[in-house]
N, C-alpha and C. Protein backbone atom coordinates (compact mmCIF):
# COMPACT_ATOMS: atom_id res chain seq x y z
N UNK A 1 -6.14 -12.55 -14.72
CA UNK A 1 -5.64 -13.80 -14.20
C UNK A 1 -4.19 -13.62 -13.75
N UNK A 2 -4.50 -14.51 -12.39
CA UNK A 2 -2.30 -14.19 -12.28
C UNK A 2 -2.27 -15.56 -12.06
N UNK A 3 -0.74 -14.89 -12.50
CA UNK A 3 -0.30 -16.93 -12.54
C UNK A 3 1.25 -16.83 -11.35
N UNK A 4 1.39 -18.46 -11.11
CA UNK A 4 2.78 -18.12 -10.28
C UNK A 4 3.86 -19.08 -10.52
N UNK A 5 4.61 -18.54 -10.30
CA UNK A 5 5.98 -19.56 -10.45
C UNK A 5 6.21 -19.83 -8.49
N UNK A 6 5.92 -20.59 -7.88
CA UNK A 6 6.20 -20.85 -6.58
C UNK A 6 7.56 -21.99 -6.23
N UNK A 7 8.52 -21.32 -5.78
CA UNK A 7 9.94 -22.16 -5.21
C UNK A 7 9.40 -22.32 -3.67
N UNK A 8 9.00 -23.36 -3.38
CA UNK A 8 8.75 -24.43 -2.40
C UNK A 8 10.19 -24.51 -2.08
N UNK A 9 11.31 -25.22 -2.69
CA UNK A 9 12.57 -25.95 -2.22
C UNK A 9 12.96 -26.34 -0.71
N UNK A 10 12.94 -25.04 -0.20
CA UNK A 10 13.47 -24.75 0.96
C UNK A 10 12.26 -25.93 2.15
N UNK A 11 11.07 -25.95 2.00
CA UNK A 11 10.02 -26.56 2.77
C UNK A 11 10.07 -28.00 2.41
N UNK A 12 9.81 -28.64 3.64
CA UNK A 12 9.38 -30.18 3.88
C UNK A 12 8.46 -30.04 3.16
N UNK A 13 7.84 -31.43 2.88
CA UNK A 13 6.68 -32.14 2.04
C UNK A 13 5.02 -31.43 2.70
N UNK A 14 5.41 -31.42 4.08
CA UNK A 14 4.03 -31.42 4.91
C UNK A 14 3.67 -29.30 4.81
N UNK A 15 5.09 -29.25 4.71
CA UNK A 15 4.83 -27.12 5.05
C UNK A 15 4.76 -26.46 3.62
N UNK A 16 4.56 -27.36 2.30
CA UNK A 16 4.32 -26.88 0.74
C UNK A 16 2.95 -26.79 0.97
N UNK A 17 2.49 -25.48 0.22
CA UNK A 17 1.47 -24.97 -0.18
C UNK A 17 0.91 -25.64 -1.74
N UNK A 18 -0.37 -26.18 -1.41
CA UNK A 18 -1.12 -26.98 -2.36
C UNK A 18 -0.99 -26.35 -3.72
N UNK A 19 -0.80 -26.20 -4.69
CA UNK A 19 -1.40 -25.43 -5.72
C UNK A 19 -2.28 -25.17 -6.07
N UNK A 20 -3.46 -26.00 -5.72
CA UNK A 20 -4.90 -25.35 -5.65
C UNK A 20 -5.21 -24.14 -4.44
N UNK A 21 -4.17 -24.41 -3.65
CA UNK A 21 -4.62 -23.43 -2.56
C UNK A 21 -4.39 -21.91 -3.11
N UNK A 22 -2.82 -22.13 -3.45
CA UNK A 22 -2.57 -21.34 -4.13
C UNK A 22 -3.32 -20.27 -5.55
N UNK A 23 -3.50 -21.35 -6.05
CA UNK A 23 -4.14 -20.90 -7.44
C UNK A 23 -5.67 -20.08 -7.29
N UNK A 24 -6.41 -20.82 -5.82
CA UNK A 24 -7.61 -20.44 -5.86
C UNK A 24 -7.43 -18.28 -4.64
N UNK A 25 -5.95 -18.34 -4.34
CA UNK A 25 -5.49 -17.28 -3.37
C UNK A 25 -5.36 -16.00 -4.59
N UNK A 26 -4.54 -16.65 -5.61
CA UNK A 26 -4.68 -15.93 -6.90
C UNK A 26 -6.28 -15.29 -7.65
N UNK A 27 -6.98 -16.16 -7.69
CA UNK A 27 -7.82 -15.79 -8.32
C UNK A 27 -9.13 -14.99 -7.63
N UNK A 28 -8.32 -15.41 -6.20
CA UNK A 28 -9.86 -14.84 -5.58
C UNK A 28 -9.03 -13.19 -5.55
N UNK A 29 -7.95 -13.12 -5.31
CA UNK A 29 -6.95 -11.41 -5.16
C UNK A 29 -7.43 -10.66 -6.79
N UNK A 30 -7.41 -11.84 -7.93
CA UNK A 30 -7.42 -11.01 -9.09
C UNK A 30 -8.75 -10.45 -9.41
N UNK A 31 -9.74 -11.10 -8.84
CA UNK A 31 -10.94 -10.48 -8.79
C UNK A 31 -11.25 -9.66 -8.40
N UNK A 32 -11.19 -9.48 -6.81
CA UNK A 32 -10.94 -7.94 -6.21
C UNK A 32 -10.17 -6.76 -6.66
N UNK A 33 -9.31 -7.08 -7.20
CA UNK A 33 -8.92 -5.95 -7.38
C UNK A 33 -8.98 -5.48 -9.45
N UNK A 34 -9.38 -6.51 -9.76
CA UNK A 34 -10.13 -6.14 -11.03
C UNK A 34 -9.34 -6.31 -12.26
N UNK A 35 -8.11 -7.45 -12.12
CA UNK A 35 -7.13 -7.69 -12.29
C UNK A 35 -7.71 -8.48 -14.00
N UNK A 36 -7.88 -8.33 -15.19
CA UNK A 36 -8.16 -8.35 -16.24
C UNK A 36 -7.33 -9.50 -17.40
N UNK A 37 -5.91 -9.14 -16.76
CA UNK A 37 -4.41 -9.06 -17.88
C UNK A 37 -3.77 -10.44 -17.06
N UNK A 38 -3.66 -11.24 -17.91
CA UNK A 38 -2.68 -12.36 -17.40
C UNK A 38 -0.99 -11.82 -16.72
N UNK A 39 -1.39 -11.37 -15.69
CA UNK A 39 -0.36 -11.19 -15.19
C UNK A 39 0.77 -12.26 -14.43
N UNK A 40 1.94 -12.46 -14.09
CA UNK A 40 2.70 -13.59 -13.23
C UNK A 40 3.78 -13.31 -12.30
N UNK A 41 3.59 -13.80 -11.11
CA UNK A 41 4.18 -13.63 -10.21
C UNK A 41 4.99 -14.60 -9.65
N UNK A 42 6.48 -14.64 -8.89
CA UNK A 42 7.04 -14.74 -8.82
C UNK A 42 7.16 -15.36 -7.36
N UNK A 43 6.80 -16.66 -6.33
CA UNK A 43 6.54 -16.89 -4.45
C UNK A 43 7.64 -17.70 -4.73
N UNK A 44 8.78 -16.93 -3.27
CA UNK A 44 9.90 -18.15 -3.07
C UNK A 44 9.85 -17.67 -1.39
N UNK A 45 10.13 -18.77 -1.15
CA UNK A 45 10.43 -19.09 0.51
C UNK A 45 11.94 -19.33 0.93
N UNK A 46 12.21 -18.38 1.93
CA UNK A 46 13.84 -18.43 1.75
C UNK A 46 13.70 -18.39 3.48
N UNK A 47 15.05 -18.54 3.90
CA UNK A 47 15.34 -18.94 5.67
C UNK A 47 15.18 -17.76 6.32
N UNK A 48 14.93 -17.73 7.50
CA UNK A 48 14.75 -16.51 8.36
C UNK A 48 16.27 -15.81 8.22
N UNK A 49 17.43 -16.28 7.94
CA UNK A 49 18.89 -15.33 7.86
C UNK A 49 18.91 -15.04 6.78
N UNK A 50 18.10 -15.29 5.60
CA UNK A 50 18.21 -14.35 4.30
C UNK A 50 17.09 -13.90 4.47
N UNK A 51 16.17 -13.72 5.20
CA UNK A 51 15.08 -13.00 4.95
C UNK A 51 15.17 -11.78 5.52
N UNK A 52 15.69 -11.67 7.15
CA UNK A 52 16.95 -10.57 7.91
C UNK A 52 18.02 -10.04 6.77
N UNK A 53 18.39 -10.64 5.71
CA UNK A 53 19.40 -9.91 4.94
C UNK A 53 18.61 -9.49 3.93
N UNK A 54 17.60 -10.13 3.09
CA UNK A 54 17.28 -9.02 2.33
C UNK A 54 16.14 -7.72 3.10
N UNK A 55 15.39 -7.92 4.03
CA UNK A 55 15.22 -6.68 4.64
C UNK A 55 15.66 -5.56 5.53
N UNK A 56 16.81 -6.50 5.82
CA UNK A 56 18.10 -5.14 5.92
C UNK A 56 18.74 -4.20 4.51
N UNK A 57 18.74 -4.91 3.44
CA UNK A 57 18.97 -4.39 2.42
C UNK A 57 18.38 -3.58 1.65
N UNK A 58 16.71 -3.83 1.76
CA UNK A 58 16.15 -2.93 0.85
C UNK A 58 15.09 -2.99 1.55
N UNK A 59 14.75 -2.62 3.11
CA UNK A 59 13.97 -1.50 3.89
C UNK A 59 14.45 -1.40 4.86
N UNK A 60 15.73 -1.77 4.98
CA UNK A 60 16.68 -1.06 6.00
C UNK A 60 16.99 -1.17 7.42
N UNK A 61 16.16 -2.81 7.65
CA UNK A 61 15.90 -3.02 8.60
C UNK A 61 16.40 -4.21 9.32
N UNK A 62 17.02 -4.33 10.47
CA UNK A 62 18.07 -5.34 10.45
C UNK A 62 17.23 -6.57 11.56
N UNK A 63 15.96 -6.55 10.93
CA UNK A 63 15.15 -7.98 11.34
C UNK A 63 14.71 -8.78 10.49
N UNK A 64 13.85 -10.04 11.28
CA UNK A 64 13.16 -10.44 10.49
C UNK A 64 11.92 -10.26 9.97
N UNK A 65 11.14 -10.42 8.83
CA UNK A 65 9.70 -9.93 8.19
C UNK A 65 9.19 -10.94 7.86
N UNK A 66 7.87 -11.27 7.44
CA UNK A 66 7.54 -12.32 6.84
C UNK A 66 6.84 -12.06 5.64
N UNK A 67 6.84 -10.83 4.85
CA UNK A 67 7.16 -11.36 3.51
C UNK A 67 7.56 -9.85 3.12
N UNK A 68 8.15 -10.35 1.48
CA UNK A 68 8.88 -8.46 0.97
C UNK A 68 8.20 -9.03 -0.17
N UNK A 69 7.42 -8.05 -0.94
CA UNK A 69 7.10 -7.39 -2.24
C UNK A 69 8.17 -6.87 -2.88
N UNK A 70 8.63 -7.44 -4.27
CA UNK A 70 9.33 -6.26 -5.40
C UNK A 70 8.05 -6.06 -6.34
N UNK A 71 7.81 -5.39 -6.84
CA UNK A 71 7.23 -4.76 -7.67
C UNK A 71 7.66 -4.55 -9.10
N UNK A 72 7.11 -5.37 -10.36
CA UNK A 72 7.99 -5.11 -11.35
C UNK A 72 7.26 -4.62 -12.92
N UNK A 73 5.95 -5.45 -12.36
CA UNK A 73 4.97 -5.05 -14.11
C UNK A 73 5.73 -4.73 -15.21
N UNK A 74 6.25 -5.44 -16.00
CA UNK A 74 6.83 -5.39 -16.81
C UNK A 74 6.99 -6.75 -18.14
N UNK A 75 6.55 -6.59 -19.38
CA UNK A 75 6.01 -7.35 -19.82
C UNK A 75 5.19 -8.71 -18.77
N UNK A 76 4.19 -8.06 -18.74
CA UNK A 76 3.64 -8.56 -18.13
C UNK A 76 3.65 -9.50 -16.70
N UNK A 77 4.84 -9.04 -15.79
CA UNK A 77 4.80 -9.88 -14.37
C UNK A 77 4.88 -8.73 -13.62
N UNK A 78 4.04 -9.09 -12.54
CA UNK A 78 3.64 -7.84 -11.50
C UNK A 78 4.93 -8.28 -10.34
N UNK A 79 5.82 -9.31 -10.30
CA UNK A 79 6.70 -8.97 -9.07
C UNK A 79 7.14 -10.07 -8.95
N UNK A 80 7.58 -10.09 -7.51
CA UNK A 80 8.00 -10.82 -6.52
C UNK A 80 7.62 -11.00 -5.50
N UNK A 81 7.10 -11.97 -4.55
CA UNK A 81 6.81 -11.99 -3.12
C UNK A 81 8.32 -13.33 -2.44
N UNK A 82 8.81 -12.26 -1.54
CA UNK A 82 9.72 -13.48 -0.72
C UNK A 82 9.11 -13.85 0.79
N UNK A 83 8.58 -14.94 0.86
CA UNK A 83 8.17 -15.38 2.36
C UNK A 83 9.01 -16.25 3.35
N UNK A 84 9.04 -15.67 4.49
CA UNK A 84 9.47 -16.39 5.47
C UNK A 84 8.06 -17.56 6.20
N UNK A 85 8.83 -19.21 5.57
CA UNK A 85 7.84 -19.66 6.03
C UNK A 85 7.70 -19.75 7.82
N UNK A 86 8.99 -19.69 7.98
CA UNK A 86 9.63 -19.91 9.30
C UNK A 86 8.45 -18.65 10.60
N UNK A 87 8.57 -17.28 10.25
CA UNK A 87 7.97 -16.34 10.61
C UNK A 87 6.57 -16.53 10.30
N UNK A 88 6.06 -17.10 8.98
CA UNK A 88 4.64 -17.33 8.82
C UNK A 88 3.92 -18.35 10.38
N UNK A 89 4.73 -19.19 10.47
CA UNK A 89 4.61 -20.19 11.57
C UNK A 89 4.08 -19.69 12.89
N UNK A 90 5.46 -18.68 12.96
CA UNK A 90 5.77 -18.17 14.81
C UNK A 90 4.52 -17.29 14.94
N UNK A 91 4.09 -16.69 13.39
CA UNK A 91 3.18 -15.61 13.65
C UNK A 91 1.38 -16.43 13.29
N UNK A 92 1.31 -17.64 12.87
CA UNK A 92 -0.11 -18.53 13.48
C UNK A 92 -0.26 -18.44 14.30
N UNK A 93 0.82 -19.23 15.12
CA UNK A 93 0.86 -19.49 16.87
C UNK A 93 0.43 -18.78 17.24
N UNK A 94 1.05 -17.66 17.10
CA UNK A 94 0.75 -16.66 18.10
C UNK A 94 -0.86 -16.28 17.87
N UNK A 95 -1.21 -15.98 16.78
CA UNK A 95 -2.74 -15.67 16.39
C UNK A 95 -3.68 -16.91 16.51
N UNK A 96 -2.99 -18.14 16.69
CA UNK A 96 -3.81 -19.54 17.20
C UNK A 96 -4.62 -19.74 15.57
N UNK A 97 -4.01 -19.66 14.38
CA UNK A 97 -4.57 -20.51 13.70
C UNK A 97 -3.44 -21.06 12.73
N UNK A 98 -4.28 -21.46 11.85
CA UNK A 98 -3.35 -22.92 10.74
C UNK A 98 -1.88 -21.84 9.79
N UNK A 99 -0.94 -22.44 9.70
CA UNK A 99 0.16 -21.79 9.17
C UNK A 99 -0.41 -21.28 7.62
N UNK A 100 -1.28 -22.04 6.77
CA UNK A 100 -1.75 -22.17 5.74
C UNK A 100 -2.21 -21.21 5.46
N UNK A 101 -3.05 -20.57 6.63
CA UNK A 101 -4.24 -19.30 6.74
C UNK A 101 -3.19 -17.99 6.52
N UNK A 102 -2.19 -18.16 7.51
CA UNK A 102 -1.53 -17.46 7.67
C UNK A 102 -0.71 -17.21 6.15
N UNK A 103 0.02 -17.87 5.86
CA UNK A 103 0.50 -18.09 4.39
C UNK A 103 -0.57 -17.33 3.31
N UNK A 104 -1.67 -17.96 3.50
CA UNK A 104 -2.66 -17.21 2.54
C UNK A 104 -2.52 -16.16 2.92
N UNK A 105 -3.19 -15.09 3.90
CA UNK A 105 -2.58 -13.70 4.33
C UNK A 105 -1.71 -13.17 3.72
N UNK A 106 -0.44 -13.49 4.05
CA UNK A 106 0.61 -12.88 3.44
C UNK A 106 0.97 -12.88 1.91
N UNK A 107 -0.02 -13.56 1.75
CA UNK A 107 0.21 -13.88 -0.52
C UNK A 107 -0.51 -12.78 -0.88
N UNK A 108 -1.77 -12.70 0.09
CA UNK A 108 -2.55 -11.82 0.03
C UNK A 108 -2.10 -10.31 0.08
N UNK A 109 -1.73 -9.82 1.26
CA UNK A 109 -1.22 -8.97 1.72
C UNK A 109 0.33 -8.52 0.67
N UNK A 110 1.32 -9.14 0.67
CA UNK A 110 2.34 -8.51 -0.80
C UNK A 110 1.46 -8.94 -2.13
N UNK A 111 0.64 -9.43 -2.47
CA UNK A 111 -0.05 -9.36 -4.63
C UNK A 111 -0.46 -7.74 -4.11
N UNK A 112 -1.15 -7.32 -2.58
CA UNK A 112 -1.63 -5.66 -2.71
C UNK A 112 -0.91 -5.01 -2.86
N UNK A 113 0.44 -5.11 -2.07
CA UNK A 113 1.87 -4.36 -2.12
C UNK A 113 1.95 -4.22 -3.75
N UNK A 114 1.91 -5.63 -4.88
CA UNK A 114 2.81 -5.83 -5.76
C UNK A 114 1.40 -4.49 -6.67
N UNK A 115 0.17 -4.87 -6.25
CA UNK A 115 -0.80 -3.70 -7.41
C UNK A 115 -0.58 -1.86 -6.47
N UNK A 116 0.27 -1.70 -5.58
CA UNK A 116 0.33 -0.29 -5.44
C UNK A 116 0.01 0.06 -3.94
N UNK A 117 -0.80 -0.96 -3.61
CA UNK A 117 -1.58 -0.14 -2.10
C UNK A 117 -0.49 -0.48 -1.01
N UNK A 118 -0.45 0.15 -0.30
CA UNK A 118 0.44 0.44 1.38
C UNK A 118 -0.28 0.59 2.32
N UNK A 119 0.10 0.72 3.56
CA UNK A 119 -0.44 1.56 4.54
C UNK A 119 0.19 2.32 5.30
N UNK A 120 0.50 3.03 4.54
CA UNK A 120 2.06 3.85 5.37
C UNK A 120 0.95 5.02 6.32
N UNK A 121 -0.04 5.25 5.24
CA UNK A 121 -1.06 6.72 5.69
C UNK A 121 -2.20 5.79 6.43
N UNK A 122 -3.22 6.95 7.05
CA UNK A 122 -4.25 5.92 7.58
C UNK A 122 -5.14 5.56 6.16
N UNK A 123 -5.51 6.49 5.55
CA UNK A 123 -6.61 6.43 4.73
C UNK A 123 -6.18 5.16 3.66
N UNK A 124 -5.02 5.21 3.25
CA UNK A 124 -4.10 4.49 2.27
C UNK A 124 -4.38 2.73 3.35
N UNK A 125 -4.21 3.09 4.81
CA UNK A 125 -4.14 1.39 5.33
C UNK A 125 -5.82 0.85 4.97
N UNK A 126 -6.58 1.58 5.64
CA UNK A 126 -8.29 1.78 5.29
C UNK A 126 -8.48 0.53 4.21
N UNK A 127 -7.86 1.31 3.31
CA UNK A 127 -8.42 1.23 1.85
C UNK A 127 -7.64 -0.09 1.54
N UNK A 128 -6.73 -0.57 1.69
CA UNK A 128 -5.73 -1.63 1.41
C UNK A 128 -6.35 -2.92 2.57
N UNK A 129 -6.84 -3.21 3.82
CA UNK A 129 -7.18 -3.64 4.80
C UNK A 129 -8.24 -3.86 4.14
N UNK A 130 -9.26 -3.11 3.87
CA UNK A 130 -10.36 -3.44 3.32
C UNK A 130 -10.51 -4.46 2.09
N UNK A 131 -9.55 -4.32 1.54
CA UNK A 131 -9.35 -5.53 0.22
C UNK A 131 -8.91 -6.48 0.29
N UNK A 132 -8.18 -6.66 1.72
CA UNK A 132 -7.61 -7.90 2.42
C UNK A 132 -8.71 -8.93 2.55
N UNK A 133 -9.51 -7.79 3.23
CA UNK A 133 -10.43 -8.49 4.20
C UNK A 133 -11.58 -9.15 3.59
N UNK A 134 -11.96 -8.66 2.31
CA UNK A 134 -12.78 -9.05 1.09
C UNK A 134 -12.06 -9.97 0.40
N UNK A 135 -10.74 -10.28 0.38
CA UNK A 135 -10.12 -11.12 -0.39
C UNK A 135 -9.94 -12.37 0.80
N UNK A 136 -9.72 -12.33 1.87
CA UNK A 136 -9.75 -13.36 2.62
C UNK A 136 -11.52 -13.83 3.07
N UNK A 137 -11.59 -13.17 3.06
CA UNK A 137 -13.30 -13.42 3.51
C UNK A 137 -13.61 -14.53 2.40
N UNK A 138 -13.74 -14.21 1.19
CA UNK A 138 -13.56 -15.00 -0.36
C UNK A 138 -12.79 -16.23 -0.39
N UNK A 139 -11.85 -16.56 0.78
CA UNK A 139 -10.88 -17.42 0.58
C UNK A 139 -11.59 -18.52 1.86
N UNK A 140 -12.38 -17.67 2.96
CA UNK A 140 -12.42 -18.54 4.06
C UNK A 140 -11.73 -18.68 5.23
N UNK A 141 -10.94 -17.48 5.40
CA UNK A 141 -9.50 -17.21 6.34
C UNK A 141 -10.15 -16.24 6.88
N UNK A 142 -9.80 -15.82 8.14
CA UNK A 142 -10.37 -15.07 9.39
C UNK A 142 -9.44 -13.64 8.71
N UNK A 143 -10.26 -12.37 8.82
CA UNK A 143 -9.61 -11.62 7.94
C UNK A 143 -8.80 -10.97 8.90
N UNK A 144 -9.06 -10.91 10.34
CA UNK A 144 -8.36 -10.43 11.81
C UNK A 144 -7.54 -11.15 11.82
N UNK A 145 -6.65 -11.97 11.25
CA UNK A 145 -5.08 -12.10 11.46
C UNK A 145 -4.37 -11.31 11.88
């Protein structure tokens, strides 16, 4: 089971993520990947100019991203995910569906970051893509985002 501490703050009333949405994004990720241990994680949404500063800081990159994984497992919490809701948005549009879907994606996409998988290699993306796509499929979200 994972659990989350989610900082909304930064978002209007209408761009907060349900907690059922949430909760059910959790449970469908902890299944796939076989997730046993009450683990807890850490979703905050911060502005596109701190989101440019912390991924200039720690991947070195002087843009914007829409979300960073820390990684921490340690008595029991597997991390951090920081999302740009702002970038979650620009990057629906562009793919023509709901910001929500998109949001799910990316919760999706850093909890894999936070259990180990990357895709830096092909075989390593393969294998990580594939659990996306089983975890969104599970959720009801188009897994071709």
């Amino acid at each position: 089971m994972i659990r989350a501490e989610v900082n909304q703050q930064l978002l209007k009333g209408g761009q907060r993520l349900p907690k059922t949405l949430v909760a059910r994004t959790l449970r469908a990720v902890a299944k796939v990947v076989g997730e046993k241990r009450s683990v807890g994680v850490s979703i905050a949404f911060v502005t596109k100019a701190q989101m440019r500063v912390l991924n200039k800081q720690y991947r070195g990159k002087d843009s914007i991203t829409d979300v960073l994984s820390f990684a921490l497992d340690e008595d029991g919490e597997l991390g951090e995910l920081i999302l740009s809701y702002d970038q979650a948005k620009v990057q629906a549009k562009e793919m023509q569906h709901a910001t929500r879907h998109e949001l799910v994606f990316l919760i999706t996409h850093g909890l894999l970051h936070l259990y180990g998988h990357d895709h830096e290699k092909p075989k390593d993306a393969k294998k990580m893509f594939a659990l996306q796509t089983q975890i969104l499929n599970k959720m009801g979200v188009n897994p071709k985002i």
